[in-house]
Protein backbone atom coordinates (compact mmCIF):
# COMPACT_ATOMS: atom_id res chain seq x y z
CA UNK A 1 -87.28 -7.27 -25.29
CA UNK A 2 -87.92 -4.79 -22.55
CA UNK A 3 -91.76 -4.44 -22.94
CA UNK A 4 -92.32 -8.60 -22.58
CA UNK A 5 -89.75 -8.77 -19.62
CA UNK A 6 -90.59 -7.85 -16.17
CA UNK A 7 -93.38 -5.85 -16.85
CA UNK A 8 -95.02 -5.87 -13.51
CA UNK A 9 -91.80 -4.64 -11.67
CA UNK A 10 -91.29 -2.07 -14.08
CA UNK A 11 -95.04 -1.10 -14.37
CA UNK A 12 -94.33 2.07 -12.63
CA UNK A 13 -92.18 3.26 -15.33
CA UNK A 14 -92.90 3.26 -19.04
CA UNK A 15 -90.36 2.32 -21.59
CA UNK A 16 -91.12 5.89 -23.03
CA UNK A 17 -90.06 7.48 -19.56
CA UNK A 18 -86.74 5.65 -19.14
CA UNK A 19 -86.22 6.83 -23.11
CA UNK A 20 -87.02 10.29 -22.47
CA UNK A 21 -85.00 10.87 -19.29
CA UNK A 22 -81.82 9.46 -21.15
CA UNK A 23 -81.92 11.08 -24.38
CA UNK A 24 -82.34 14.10 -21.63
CA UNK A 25 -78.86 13.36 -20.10
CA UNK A 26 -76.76 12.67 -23.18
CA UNK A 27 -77.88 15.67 -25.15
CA UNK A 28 -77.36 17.93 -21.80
CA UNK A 29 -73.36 16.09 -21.71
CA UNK A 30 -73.40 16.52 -25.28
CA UNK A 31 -74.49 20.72 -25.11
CA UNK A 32 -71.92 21.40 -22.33
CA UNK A 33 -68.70 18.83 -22.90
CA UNK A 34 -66.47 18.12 -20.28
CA UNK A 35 -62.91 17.52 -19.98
CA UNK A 36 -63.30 13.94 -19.22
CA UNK A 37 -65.83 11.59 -19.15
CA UNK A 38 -69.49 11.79 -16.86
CA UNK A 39 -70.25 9.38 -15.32
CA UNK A 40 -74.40 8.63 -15.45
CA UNK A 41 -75.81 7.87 -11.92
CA UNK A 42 -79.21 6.64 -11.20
CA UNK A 43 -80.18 8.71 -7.53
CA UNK A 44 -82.83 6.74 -5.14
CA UNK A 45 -84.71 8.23 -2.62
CA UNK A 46 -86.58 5.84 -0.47
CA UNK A 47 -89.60 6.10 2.07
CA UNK A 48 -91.93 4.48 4.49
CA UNK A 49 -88.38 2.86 5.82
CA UNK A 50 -86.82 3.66 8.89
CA UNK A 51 -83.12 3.23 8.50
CA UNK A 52 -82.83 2.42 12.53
CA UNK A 53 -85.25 -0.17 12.53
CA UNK A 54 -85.73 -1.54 9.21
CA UNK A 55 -83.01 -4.29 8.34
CA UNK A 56 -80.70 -2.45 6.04
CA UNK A 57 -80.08 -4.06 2.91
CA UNK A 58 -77.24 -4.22 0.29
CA UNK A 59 -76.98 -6.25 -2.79
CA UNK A 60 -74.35 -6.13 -5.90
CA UNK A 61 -76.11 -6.86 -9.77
CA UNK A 62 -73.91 -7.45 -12.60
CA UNK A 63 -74.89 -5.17 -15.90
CA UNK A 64 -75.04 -5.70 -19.42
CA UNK A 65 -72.49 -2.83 -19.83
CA UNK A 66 -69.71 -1.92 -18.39
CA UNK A 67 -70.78 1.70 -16.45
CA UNK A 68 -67.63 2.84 -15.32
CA UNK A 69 -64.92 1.70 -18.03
CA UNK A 70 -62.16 3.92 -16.10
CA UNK A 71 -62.35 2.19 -12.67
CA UNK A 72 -59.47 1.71 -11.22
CA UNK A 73 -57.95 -1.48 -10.10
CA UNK A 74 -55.60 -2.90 -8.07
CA UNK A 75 -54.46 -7.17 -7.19
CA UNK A 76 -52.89 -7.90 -4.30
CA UNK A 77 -51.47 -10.63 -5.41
CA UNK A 78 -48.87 -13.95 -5.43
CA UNK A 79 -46.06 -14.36 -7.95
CA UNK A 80 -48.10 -15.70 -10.79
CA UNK A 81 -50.83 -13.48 -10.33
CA UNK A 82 -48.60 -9.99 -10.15
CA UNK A 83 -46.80 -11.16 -13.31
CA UNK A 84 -50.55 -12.03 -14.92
CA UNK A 85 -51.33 -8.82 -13.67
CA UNK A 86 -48.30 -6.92 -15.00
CA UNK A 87 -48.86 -8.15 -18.64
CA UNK A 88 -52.29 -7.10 -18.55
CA UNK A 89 -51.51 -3.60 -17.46
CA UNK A 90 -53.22 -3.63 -14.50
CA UNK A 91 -52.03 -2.39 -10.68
CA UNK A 92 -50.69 -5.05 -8.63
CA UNK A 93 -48.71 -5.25 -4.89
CA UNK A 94 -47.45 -8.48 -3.38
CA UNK A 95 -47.05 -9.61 0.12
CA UNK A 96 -44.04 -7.75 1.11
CA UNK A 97 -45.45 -4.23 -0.72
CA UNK A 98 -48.15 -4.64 1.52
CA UNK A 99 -46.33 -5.72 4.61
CA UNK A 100 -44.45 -1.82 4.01
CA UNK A 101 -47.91 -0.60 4.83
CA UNK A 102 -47.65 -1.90 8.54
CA UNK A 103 -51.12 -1.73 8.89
CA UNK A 104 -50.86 2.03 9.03
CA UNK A 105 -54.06 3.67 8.81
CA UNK A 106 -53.71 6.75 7.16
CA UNK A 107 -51.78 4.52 4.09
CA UNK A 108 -54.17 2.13 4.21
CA UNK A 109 -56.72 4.37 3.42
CA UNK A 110 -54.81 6.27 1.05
CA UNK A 111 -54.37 3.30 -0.46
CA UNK A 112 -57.93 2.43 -0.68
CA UNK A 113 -58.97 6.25 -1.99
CA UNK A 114 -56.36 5.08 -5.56
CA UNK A 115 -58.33 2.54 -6.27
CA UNK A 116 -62.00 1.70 -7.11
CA UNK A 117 -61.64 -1.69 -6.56
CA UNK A 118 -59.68 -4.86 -5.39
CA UNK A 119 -58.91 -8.12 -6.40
CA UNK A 120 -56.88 -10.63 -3.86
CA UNK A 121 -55.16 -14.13 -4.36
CA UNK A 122 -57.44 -16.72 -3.29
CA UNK A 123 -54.08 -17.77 -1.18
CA UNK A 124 -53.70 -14.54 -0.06
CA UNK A 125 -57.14 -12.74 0.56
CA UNK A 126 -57.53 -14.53 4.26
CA UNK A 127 -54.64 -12.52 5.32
CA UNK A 128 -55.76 -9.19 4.58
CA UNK A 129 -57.36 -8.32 7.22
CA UNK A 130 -53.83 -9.40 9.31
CA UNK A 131 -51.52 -7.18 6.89
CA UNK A 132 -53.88 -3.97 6.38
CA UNK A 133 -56.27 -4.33 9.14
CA UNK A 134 -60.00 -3.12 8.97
CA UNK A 135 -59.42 -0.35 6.80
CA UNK A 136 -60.27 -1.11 3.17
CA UNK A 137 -63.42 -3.07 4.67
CA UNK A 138 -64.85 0.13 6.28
CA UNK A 139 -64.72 1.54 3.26
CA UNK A 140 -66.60 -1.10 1.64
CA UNK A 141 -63.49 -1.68 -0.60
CA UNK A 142 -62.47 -5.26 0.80
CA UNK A 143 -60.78 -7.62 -1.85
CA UNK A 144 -62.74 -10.01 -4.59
CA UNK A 145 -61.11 -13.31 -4.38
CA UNK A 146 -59.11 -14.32 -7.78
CA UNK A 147 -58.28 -18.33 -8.31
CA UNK A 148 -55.92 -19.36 -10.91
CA UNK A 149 -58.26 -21.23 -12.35
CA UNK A 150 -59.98 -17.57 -13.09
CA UNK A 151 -59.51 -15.33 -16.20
CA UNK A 152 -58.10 -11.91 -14.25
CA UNK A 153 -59.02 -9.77 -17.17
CA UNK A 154 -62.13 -11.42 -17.21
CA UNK A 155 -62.45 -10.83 -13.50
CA UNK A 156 -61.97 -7.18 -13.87
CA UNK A 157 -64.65 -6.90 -16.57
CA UNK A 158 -67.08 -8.38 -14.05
CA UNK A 159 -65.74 -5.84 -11.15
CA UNK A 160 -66.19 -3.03 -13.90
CA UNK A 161 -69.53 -4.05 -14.61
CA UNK A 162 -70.69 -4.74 -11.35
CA UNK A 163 -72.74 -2.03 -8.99
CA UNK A 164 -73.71 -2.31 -5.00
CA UNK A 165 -76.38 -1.25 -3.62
CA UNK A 166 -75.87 -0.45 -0.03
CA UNK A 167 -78.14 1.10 2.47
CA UNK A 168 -76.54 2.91 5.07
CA UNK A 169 -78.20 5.32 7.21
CA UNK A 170 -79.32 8.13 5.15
CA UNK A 171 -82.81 7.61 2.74
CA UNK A 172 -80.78 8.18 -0.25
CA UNK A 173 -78.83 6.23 -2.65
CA UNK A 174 -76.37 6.64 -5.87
CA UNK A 175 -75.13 4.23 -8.11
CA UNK A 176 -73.34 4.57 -11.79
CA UNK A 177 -75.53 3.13 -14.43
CA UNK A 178 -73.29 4.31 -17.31
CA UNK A 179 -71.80 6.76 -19.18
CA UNK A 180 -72.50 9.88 -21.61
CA UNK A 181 -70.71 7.91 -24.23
CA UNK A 182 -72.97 5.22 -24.16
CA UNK A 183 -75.78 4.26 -26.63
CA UNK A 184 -79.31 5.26 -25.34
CA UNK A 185 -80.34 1.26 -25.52
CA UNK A 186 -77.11 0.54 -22.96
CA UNK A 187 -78.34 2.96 -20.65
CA UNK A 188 -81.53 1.97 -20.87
CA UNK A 189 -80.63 -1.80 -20.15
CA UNK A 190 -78.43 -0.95 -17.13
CA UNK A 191 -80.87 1.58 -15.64
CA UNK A 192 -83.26 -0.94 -16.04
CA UNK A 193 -81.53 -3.68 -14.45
CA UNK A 194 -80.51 -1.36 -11.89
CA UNK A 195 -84.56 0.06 -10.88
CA UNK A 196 -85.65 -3.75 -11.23
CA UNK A 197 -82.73 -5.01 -8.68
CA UNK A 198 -83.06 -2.12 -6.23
CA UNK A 199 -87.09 -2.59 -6.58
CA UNK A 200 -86.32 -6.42 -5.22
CA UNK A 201 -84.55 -5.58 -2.68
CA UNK A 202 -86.65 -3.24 -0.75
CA UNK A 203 -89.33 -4.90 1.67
CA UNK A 204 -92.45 -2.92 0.27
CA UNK A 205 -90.99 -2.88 -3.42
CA UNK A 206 -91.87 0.05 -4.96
CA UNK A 207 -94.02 1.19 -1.82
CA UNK A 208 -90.93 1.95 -0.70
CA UNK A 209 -89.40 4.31 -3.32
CA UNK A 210 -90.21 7.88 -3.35
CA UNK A 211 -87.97 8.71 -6.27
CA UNK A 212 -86.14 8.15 -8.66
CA UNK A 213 -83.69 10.32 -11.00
CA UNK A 214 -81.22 9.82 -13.49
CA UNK A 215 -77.71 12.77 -13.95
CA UNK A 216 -74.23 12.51 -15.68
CA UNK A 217 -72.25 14.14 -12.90
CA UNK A 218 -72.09 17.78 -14.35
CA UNK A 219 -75.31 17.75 -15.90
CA UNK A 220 -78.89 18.22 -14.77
CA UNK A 221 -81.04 15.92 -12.89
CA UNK A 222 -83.90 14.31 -15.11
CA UNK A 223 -86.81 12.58 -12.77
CA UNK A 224 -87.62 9.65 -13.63
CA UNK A 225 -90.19 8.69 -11.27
């Protein structure tokens, strides 16, 4: 139950809040529907932190439910893992589709704007960096390892359900919680996962946090703190 579990890191938000603010977003997606699916994003705007001194942080937390369903995902992989790949209906380029690339930037990164996400052979992954150069890791977008010993559909499920928090050198942060679709108690669960992660990361807790607000992508902001 929410209301035993991590009370003191969540004492700053009520149960009722989190509840309110939700409901808020699906019935706004629900009053105006979209052509395709919004995407709910939990916005953070931090304080007391200076982004040149302060050590930036980043962290990934896996959620309860998967927020972003339609991610898109590619393998780089070997033999057994393209034809793995193949049957599963999922994206997949071997060694000499990537060699094409010739470590040209502008494909590279075209490359790394299709897809939300990469998985690499555990054989392979190490020579990345050597076929595509730095490319998909300046855009935060280098490979997860995959071992044959792994479940690849599995994998992707965690990917999917997996966000990153990243500071960079701005005061303000977005990650997807969820989705409009989604029951009010999944949202809930992920944004709460999400505030309690973020909340653990930061060097002053919530000292540090000067907001936070919850949107579906079209829709309007709710505050939530």
């Amino acid at each position: 139950d929410l209301r035993t579990r991590g009370d003191a890191k969540m004492s700053k938000i009520t149960r009722d809040a989190l509840y309110e603010c939700v409901q808020g977003v699906i019935k706004g997606s629900q009053e105006k529907q979209r052509k395709f699916q919004e995407t709910v994003e939990l916005q953070i705007a931090l304080k007391n932190y200076d982004p040149q001194k302060d050590k930036r942080f980043s962290g990934t937390v896996r959620l309860k439910h998967v927020p972003r369903p339609s991610m898109r995902i590619c393998v780089f992989g070997d033999q057994q893992h393209c034809d793995e790949a193949k049957a599963a209906g999922f994206s997949s380029m071997d060694v000499e589709a990537l060699k094409k690339l010739n470590k040209n930037k502008k494909l590279v990164k075209k490359l790394g704007k299709k897809y939300d996400a990469f998985l690499a052979s555990d054989t392979l992954i190490k020579q990345i960096p050597r076929l595509l150069g730095p490319g998909l890791n300046k855009m935060g977008k280098f490979p997860t390892q995959l071992t044959h010993t792994e479940n690849m559909k599995a994998k992707v499920e965690e990917l999917k359900s997996t966000i990153k928090f990243q500071m960079k050198k701005v005061l303000c942060l977005a990650v997807a919680v969820g989705h409009v679709k989604m029951g009010e108690d999944e949202l809930v669960s992920n944004i709460f996962m999400a505030v309690n992660f973020l909340v653990s990361l930061l060097k002053k807790n919530w000292q540090n946090v000067r907001s936070l607000t919850i949107k579906s992508t079209m829709g309007k902001p709710q505050r939530l703190y």
